[in-house]
Protein backbone atom coordinates (compact mmCIF):
# COMPACT_ATOMS: atom_id res chain seq x y z
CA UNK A 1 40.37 98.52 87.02
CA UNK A 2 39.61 96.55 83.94
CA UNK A 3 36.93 97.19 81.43
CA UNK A 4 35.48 93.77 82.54
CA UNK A 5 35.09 94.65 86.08
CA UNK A 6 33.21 97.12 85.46
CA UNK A 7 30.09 95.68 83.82
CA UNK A 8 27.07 95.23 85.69
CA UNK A 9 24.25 93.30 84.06
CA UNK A 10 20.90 93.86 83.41
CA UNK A 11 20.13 90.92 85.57
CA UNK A 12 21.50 92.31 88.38
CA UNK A 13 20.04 95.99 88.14
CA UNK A 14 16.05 94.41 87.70
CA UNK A 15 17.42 92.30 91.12
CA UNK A 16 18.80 95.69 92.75
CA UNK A 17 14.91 97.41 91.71
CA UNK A 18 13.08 94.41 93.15
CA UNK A 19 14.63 93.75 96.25
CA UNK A 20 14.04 98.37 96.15
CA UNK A 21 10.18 97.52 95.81
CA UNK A 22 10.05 94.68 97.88
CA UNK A 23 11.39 96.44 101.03
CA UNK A 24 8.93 99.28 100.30
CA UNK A 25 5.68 97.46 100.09
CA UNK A 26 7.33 95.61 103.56
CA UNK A 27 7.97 98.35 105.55
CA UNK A 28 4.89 100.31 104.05
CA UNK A 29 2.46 97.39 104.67
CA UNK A 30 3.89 96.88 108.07
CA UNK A 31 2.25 100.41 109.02
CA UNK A 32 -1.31 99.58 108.77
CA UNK A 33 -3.12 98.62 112.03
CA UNK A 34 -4.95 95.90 110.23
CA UNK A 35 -8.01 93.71 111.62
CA UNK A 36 -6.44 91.73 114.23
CA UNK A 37 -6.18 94.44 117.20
CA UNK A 38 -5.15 92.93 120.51
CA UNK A 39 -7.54 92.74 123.42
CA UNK A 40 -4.82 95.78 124.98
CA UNK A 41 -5.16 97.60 121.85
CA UNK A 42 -8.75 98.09 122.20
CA UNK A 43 -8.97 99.24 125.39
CA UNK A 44 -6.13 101.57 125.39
CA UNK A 45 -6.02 102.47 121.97
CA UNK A 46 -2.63 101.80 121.87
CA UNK A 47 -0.81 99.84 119.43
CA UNK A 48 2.10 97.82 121.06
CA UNK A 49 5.38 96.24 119.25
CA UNK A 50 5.17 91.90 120.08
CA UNK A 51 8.37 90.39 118.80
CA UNK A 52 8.70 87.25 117.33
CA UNK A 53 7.51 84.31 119.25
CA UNK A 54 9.88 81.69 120.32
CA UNK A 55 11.21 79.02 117.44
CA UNK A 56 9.60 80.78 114.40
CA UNK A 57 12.94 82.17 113.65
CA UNK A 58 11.86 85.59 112.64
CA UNK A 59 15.57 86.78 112.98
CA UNK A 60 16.51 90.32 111.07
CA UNK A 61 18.20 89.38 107.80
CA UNK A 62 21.83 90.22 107.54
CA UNK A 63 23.56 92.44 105.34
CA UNK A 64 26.53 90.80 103.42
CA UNK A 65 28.94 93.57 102.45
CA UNK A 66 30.38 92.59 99.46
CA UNK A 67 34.32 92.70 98.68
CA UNK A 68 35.44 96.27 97.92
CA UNK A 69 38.21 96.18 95.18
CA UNK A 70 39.90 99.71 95.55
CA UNK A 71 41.60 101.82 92.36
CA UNK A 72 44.24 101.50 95.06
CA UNK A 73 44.65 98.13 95.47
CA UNK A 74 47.24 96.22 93.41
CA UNK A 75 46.68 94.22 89.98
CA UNK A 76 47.47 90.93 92.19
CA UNK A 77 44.69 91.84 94.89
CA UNK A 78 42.00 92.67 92.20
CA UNK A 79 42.70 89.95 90.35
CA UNK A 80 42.35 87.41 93.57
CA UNK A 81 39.04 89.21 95.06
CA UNK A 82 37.79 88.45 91.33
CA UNK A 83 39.04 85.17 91.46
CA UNK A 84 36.85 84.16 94.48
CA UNK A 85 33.08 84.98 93.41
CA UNK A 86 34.72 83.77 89.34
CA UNK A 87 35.14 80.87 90.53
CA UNK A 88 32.52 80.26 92.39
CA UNK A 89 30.18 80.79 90.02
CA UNK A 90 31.58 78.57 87.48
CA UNK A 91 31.29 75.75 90.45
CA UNK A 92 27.28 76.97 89.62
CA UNK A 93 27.84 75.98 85.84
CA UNK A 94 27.91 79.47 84.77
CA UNK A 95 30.18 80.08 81.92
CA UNK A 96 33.04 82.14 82.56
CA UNK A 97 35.98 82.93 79.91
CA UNK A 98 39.61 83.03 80.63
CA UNK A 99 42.30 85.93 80.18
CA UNK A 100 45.44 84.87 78.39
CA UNK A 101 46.97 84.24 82.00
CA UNK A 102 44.37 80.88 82.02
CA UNK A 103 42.26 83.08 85.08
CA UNK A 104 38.76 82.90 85.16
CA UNK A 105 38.47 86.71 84.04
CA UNK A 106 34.74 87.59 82.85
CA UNK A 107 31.35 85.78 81.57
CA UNK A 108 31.34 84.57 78.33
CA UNK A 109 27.28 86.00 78.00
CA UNK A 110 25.79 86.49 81.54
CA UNK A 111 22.86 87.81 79.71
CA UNK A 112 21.82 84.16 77.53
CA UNK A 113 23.63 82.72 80.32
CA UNK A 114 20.62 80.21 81.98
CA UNK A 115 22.98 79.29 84.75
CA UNK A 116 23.33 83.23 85.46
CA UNK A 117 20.82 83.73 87.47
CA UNK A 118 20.77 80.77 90.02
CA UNK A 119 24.95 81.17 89.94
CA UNK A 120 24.25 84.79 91.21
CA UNK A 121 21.98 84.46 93.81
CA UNK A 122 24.53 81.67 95.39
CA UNK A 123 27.75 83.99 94.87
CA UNK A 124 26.16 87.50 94.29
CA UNK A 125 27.88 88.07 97.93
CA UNK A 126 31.59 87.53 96.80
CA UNK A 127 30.76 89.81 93.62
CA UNK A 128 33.35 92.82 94.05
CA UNK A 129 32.23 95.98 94.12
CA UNK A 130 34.41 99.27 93.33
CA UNK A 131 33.95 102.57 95.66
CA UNK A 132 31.33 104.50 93.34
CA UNK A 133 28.91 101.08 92.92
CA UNK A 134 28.98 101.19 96.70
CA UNK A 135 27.90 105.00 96.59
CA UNK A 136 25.66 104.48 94.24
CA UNK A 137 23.71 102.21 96.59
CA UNK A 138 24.30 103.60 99.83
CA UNK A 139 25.21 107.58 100.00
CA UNK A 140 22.74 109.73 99.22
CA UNK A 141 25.34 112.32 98.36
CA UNK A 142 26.34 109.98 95.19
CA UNK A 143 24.92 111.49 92.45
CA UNK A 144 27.38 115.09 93.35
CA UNK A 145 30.42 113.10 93.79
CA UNK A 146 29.40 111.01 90.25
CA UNK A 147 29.78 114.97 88.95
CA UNK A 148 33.07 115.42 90.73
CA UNK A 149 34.34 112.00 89.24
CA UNK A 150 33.68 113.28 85.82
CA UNK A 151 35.03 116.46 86.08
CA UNK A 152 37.99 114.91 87.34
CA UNK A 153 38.52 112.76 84.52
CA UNK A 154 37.07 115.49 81.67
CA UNK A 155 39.82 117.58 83.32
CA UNK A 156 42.49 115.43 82.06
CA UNK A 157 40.95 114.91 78.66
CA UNK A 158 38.44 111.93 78.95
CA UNK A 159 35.00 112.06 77.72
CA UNK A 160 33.04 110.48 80.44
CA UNK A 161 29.49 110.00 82.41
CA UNK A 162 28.56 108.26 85.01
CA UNK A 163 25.12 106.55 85.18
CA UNK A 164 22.91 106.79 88.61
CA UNK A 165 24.20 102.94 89.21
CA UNK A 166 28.32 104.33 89.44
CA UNK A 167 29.54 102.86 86.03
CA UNK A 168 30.72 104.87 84.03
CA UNK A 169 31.00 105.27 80.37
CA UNK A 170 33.86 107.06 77.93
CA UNK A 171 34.02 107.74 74.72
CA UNK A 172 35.60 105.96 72.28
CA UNK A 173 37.95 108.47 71.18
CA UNK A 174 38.90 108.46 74.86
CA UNK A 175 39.06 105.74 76.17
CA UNK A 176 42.91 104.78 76.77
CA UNK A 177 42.77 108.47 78.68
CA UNK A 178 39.12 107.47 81.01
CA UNK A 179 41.08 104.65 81.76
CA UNK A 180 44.65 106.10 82.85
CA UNK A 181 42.34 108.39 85.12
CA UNK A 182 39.13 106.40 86.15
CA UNK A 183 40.91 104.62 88.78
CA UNK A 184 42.92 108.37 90.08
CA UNK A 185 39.97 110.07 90.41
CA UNK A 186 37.23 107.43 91.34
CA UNK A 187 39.74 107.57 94.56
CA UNK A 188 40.27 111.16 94.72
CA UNK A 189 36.50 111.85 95.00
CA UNK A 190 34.84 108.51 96.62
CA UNK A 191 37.81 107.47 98.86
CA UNK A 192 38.49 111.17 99.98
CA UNK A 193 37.89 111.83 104.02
């Protein structure tokens, strides 16, 4: 993994908390009995689930699974999931610099980027993730295997932490060592049946 995979912005963590918040005051407001009782309701007392009526196209949204770029998975294979949401979002006008190779490799300032935002929510679905962003989101058990991911790397003489989102951090001192190991033991502890 390169250093410039693993950045996450700002950006994209206050989108991760609002779509959090959003869903909660959804499912939380969809609780409440509210004024408009049916005629059934009333008489039984008895609320009953209606489903959508037909051609208002009240479908269930579907839930993209982004690309999952594995410490596994080759420098060629990285480099061409990368590739795909890179290069999309320059086709957004988003600003993205080139490695030395002439690839599309990282954002020149996604931050002060204008484009950023707009170029995201068209391509944020091609956007790899790596094995401990994924836990982060979706395993509740995250947080111990985070623990176990450090430990892992401390073991073999990395400073490191891991922040509640799965990036992690090293120290400077040792950083060619985190990054030797972050790969080895990101897949020894979230890749592990």
């Amino acid at each position: 993994m390169r250093a410039a995979d693993t950045f996450r912005s700002t950006g994209s963590r206050r989108l991760l908390a609002a779509v959090t918040a959003l869903s909660g005051t959804l499912l939380l407001g969809s609780c409440g009995g509210g004024a408009d009782q049916s005629k059934d309701e009333e008489s039984t007392g008895v609320a009953s689930v209606k489903g959508p009526t037909k051609g208002t196209g009240d479908k269930p949204a579907k839930q993209v699974e982004r690309p999952l770029v594995r410490p596994d998975s080759s420098d060629e294979e990285q480099l061409r999931v990368w590739r795909v949401y890179y290069d999309c979002m320059a086709k957004q006008g988003v600003e993205v610099g080139k490695n030395k190779e002439g690839d599309l490799s990282a954002f020149k300032d996604r931050d002060k980027d204008p484009k950023f935002p707009a170029g995201q929510k068209k391509c944020g679905h091609l956007e790899p993730e790596t094995p401990s962003w994924r836990s982060a989101r979706e395993d509740p058990d995250f947080r111990n295997k985070a623990d176990k991911w450090v430990k892992c790397m401390r073991s073999h003489g990395a400073v490191a932490t891991v922040g509640d989102d799965g990036m992690f951090a090293l120290d400077d001192a040792t950083v060619h060592v985190g990054l030797e190991w972050s790969d080895k033991c990101e897949a020894e502890v979230f890749l592990a049946k």
